[in-house]
Protein backbone atom coordinates (compact mmCIF):
# COMPACT_ATOMS: atom_id res chain seq x y z
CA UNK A 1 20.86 4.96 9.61
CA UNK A 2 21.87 4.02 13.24
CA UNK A 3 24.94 1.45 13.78
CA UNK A 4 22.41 -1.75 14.81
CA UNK A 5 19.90 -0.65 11.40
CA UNK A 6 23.42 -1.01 9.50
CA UNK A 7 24.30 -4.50 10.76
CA UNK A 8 21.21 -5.62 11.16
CA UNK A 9 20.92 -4.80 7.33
CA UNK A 10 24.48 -6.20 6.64
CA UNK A 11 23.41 -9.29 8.34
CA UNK A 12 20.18 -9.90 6.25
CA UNK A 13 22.19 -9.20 3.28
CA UNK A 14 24.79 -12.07 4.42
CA UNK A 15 22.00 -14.55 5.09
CA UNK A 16 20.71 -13.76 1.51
CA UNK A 17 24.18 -14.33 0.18
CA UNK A 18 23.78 -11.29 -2.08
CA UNK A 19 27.00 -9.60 -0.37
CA UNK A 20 30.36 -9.06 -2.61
CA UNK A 21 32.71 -11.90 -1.63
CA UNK A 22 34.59 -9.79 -0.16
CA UNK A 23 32.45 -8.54 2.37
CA UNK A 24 31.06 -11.68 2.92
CA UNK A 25 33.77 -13.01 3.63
CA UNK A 26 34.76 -10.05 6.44
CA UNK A 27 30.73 -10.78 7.87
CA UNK A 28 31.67 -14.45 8.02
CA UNK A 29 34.85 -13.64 10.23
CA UNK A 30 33.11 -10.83 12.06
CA UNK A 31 30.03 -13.49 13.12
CA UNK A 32 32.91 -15.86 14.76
CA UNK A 33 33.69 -13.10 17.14
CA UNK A 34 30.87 -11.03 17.73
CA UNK A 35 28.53 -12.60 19.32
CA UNK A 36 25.50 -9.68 19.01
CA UNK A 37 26.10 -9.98 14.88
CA UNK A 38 26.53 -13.44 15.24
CA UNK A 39 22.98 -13.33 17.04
CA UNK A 40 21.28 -10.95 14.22
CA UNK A 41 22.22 -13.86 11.39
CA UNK A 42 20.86 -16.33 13.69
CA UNK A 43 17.74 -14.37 13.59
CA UNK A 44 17.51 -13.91 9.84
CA UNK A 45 18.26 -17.72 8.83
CA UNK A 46 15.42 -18.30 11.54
CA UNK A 47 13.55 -15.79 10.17
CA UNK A 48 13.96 -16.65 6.53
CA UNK A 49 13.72 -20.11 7.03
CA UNK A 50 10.48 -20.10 8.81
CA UNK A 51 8.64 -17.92 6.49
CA UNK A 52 10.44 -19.78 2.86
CA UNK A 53 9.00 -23.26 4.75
CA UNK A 54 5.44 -21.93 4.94
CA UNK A 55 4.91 -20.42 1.36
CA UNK A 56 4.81 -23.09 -2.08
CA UNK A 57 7.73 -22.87 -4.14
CA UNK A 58 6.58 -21.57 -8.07
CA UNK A 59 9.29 -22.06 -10.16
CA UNK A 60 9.82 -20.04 -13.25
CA UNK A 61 9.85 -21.40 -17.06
CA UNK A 62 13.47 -22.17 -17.74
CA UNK A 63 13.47 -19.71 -20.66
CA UNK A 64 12.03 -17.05 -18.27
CA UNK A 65 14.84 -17.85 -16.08
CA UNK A 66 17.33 -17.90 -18.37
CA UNK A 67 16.13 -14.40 -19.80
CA UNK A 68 16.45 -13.30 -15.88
CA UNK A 69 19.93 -14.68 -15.25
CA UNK A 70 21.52 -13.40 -18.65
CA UNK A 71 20.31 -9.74 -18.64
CA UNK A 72 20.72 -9.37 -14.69
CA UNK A 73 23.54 -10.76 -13.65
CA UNK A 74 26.90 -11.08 -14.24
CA UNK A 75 27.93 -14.87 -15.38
CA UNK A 76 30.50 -15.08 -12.44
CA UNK A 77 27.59 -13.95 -9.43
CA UNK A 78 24.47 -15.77 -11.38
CA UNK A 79 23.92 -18.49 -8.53
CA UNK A 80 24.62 -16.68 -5.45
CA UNK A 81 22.39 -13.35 -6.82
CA UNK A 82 19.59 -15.56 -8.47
CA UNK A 83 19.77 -17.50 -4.96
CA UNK A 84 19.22 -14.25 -2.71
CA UNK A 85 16.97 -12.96 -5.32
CA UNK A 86 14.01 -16.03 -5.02
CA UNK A 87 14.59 -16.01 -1.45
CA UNK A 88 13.98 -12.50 -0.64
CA UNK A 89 10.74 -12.70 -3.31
CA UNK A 90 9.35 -15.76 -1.05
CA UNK A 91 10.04 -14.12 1.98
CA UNK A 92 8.32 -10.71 0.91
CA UNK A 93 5.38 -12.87 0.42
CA UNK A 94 5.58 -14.88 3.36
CA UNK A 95 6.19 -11.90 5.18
CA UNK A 96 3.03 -10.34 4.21
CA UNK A 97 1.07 -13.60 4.83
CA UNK A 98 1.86 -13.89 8.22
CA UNK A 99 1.74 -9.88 9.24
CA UNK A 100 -2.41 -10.64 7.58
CA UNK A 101 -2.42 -13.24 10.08
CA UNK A 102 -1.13 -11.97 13.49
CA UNK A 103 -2.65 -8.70 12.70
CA UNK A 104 -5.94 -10.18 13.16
CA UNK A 105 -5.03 -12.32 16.11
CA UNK A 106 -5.75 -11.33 19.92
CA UNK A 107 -3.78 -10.39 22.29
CA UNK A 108 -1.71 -8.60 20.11
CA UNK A 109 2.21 -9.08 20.40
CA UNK A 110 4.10 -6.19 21.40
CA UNK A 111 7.60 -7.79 21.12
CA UNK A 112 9.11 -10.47 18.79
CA UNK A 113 12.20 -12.82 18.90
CA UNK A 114 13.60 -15.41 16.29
CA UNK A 115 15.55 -18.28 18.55
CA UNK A 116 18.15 -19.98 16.26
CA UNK A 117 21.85 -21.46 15.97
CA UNK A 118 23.82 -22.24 13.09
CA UNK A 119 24.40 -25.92 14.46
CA UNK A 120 21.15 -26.71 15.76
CA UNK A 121 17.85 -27.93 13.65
CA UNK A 122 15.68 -26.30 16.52
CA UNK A 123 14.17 -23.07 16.28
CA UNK A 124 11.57 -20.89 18.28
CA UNK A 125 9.36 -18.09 17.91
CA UNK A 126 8.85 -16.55 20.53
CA UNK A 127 6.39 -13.55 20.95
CA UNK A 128 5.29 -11.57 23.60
CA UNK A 129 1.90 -9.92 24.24
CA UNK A 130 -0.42 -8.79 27.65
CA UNK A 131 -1.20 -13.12 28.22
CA UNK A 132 2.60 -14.06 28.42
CA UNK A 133 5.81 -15.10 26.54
CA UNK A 134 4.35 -18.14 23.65
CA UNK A 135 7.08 -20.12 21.88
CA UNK A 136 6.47 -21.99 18.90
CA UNK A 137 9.32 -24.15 17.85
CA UNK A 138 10.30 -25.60 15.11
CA UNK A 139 12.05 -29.11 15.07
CA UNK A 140 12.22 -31.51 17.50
CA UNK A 141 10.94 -31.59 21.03
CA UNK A 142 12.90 -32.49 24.31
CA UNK A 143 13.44 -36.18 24.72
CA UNK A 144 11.71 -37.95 27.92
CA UNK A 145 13.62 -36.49 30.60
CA UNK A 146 14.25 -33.65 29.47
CA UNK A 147 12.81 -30.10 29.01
CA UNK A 148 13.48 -26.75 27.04
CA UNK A 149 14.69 -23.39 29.29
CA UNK A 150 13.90 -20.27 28.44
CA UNK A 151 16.31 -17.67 29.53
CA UNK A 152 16.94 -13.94 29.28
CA UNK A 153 20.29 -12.18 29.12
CA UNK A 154 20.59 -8.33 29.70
CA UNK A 155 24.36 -7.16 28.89
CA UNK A 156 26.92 -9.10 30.83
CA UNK A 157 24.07 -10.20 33.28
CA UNK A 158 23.78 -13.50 34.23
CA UNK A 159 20.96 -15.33 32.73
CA UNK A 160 17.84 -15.47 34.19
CA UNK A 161 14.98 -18.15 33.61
CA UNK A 162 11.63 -17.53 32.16
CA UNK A 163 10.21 -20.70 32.80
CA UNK A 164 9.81 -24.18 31.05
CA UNK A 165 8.59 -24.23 27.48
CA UNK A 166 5.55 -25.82 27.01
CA UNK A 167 2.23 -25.13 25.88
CA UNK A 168 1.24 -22.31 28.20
CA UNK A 169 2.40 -18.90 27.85
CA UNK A 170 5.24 -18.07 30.31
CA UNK A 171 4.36 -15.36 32.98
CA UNK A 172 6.05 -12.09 32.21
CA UNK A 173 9.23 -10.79 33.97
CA UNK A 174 9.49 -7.13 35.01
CA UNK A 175 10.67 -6.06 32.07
CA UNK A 176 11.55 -6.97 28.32
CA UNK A 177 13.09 -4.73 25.87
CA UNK A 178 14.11 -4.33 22.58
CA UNK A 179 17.46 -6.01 21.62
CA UNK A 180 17.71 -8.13 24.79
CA UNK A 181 18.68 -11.75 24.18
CA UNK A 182 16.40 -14.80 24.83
CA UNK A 183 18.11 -18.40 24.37
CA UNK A 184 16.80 -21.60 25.06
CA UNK A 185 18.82 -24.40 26.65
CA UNK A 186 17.82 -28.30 26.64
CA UNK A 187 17.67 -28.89 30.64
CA UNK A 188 16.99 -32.26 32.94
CA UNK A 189 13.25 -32.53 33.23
CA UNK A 190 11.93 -29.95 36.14
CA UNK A 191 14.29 -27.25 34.84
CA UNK A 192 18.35 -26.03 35.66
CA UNK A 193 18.92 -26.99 39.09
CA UNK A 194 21.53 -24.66 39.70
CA UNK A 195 19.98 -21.25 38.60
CA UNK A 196 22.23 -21.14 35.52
CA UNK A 197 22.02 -22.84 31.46
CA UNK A 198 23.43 -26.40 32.43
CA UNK A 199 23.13 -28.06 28.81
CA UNK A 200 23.65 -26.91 25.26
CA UNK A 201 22.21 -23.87 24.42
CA UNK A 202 19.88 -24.74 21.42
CA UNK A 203 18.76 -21.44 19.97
CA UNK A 204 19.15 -17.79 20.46
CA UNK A 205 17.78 -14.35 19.05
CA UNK A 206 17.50 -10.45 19.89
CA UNK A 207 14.35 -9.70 20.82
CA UNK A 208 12.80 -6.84 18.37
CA UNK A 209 9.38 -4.30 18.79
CA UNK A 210 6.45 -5.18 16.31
């Protein structure tokens, strides 16, 4: 497995909170200083989160659970495995749903992105097909006089804008790639004025082939 499969993997494990405490602890540290990691759990909460939000909750029969729990798990790890465990079930799930659904749709995306921040209650998904860059976000919009930026960040690059986000697909740039960054920054109405992020950044994610 390639060094980016591993912490990509590491970091959906983190999210799930099924990693030993000690190596949770050592991803925790390792997000506050790294900011591609830090990006890849960003992505997974987003992703997780999303998905968990669009499929109905069925809880199990308390003696069903209790069967679970008791010949599973040890009695120290029972909450943080039995929490991982539901979420990764609903997210399978979820996760088929919505392949069944954007398999079917037209264009077809050819590149994927999960915008999110651990301090921020927005989220996008952004997707990118032959029409354009479409984001779909999640939480609240820009108040009046203000607007969302898209922006794309290549390496130690400066950003670059994509454009406003509204309803319209965003024209494409030259090129997007796997594992480039896209982050979106709340902006004065009409856009950055100065050719550069001038407010918060609000979310951000890697961008990954379908």
């Amino acid at each position: 497995m390639e060094p980016e499969e591993d912490d990509d993997l590491l970091a959906a494990e983190y999210v799930l909170g099924v990693l030993p405490l000690d190596q949770r602890i050592a991803a925790r540290n390792r997000e506050k200083t790294d900011p591609i990691f830090a990006a890849m759990i960003a992505v997974w909460q987003a992703r997780l989160t999303l998905l968990n939000d669009a499929t109905p909750e069925v809880a199990p029969s308390r003696e069903v659970f209790e069967r679970l729990e008791s010949r599973l798990f040890p009695l120290a790890q029972r909450k943080s495995w039995l929490t991982g465990f539901w979420a990764a079930a609903g997210s399978v799930l979820a996760a088929a749903v919505v392949a069944l659904f954007f398999m079917n749709a037209a264009p077809t995306p050819t590149l994927t992105a999960t915008l999110a921040a651990n301090d921020s209650e927005i989220s996008y998904l952004v997707q990118i097909s032959s029409a354009g860059i479409s984001a779909t976000r999640s939480g609240p919009g820009p108040a009046a006089g203000q607007a969302h930026e898209l922006w794309l960040i290549v390496g130690d690059a400066a950003p670059v804008s994509l454009g406003l986000i509204d309803e319209a697909p965003l024209p494409l740039p030259d090129s997007l790639a796997p594992g480039m960054i896209l982050a979106v920054s709340l902006e004065p109405a009409g856009g950055s004025t100065t050719g550069a992020p001038t407010g918060p950044v609000l979310s951000l994610g890697a961008l990954e082939k379908i």
